[in-house]
Protein backbone atom coordinates (compact mmCIF):
# COMPACT_ATOMS: atom_id res chain seq x y z
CA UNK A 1 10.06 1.96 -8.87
CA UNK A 2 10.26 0.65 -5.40
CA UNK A 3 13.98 -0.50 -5.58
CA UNK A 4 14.96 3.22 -7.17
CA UNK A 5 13.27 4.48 -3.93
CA UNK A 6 15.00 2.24 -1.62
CA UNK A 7 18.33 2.89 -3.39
CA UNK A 8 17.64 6.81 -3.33
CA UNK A 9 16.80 6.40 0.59
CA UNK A 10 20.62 4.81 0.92
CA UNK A 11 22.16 7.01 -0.96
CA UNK A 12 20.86 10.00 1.08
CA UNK A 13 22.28 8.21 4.01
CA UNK A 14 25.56 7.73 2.47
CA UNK A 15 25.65 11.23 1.83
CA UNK A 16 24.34 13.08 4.41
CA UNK A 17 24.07 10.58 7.62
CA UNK A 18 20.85 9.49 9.48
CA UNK A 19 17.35 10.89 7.98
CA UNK A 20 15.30 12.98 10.18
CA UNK A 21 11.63 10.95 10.90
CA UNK A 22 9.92 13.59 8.38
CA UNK A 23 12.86 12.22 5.40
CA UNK A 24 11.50 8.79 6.38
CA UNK A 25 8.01 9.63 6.45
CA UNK A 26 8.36 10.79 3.13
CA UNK A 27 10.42 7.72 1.25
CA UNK A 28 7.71 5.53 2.70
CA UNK A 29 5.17 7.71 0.93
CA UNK A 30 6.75 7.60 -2.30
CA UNK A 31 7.29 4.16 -1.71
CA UNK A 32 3.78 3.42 -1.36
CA UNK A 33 2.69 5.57 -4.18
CA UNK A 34 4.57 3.42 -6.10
CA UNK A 35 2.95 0.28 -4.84
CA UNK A 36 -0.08 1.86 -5.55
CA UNK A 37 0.91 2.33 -9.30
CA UNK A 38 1.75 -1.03 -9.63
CA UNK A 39 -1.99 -2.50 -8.44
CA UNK A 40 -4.01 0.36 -10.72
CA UNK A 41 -5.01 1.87 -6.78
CA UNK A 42 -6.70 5.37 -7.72
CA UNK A 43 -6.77 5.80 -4.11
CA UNK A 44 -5.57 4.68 -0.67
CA UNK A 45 -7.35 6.34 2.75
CA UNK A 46 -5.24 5.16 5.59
CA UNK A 47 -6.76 6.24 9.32
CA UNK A 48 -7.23 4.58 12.43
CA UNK A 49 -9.35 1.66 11.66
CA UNK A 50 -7.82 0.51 8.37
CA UNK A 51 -7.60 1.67 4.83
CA UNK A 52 -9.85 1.86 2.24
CA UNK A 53 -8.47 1.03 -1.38
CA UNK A 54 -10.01 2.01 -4.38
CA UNK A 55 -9.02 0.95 -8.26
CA UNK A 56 -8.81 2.92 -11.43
CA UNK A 57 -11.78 2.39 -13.24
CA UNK A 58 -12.73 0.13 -10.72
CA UNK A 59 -10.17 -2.71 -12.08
CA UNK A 60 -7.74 -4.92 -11.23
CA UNK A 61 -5.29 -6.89 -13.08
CA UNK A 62 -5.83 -10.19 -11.10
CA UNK A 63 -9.54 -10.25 -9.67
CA UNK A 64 -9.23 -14.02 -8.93
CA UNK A 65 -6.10 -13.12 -6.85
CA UNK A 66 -7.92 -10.24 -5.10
CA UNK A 67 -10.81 -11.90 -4.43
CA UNK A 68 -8.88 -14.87 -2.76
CA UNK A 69 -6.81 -12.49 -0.92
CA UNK A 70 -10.09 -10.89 0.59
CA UNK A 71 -10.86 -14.32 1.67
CA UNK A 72 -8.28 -14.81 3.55
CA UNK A 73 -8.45 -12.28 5.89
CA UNK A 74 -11.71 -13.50 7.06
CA UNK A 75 -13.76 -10.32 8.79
CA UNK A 76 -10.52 -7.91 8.43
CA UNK A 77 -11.32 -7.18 4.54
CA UNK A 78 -14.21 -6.68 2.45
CA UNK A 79 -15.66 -5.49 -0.67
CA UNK A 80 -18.01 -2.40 -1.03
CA UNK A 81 -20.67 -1.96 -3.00
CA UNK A 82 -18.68 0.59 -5.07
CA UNK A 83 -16.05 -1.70 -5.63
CA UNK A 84 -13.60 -0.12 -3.22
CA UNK A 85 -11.92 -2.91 -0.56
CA UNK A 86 -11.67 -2.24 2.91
CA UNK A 87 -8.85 -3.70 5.51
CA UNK A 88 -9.72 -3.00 8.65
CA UNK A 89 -6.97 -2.74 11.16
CA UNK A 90 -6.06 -1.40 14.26
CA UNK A 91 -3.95 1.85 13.45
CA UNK A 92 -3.75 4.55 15.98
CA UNK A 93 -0.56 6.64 15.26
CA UNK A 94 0.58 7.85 12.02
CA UNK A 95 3.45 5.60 11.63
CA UNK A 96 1.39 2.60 12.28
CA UNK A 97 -0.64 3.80 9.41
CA UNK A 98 2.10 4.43 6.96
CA UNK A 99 3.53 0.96 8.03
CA UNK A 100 0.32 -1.14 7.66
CA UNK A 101 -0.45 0.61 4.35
CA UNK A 102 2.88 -0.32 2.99
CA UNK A 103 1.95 -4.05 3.60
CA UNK A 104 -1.23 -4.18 2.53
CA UNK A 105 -0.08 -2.39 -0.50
CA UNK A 106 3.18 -4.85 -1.54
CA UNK A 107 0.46 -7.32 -1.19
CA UNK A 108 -1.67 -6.35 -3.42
CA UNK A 109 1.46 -5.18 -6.01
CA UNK A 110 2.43 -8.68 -5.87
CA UNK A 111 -1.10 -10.11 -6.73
CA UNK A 112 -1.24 -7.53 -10.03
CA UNK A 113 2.33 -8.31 -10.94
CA UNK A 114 0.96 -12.45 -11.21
CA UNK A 115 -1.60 -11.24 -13.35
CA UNK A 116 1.20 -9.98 -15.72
């Protein structure tokens, strides 16, 4: 979970001093995979212009939640016809990307874990 992942990050620090950028790169990965586990995301495209989210089995634990949380972000979110939900964003480097995924992605963990 995403608190074993933090606490694995600190304890690599502890151990062996300041990660290197591709360490961090990675942590932030595996932290967002497990984000991704938590809202039933199949799969997450990150690039320059947003991300583009798409459910298992096209579900999500909270669709009220979702669909208010679309809402909200006016023009910057949408819903495809094939149920996939695009955030667009302005992204140009890598670690922007990994960043803004991460927040769009505790965001939606948080909707699926009110649904529980």
């Amino acid at each position: 979970n995403t608190e074993e992942i933090d606490a694995f990050g600190a304890e690599m620090i502890d151990r062996f001093g300041p990660l290197p950028e591709e360490v961090k790169h990675l942590l932030k990965i595996v932290f967002i995979k497990a984000l991704c586990r938590k809202a039933n995301v199949e799969k997450l495209d990150a690039g320059p212009k947003g991300v583009v989210i798409h459910f298992r089995k096209r579900e999500f634990s909270n669709p009220v939640g979702l669909v208010t949380f679309i809402g909200e972000q006016g023009s910057l979110a949408k819903i495809r016809p094939d149920h996939s939900v695009v955030f667009v964003r302005d992204w140009p480097t890598p670690e922007k990307r990994l960043a803004g995924s991460a927040v769009v992605m505790t965001q939606l963990a948080r909707l699926a874990e009110k649904a529980a």
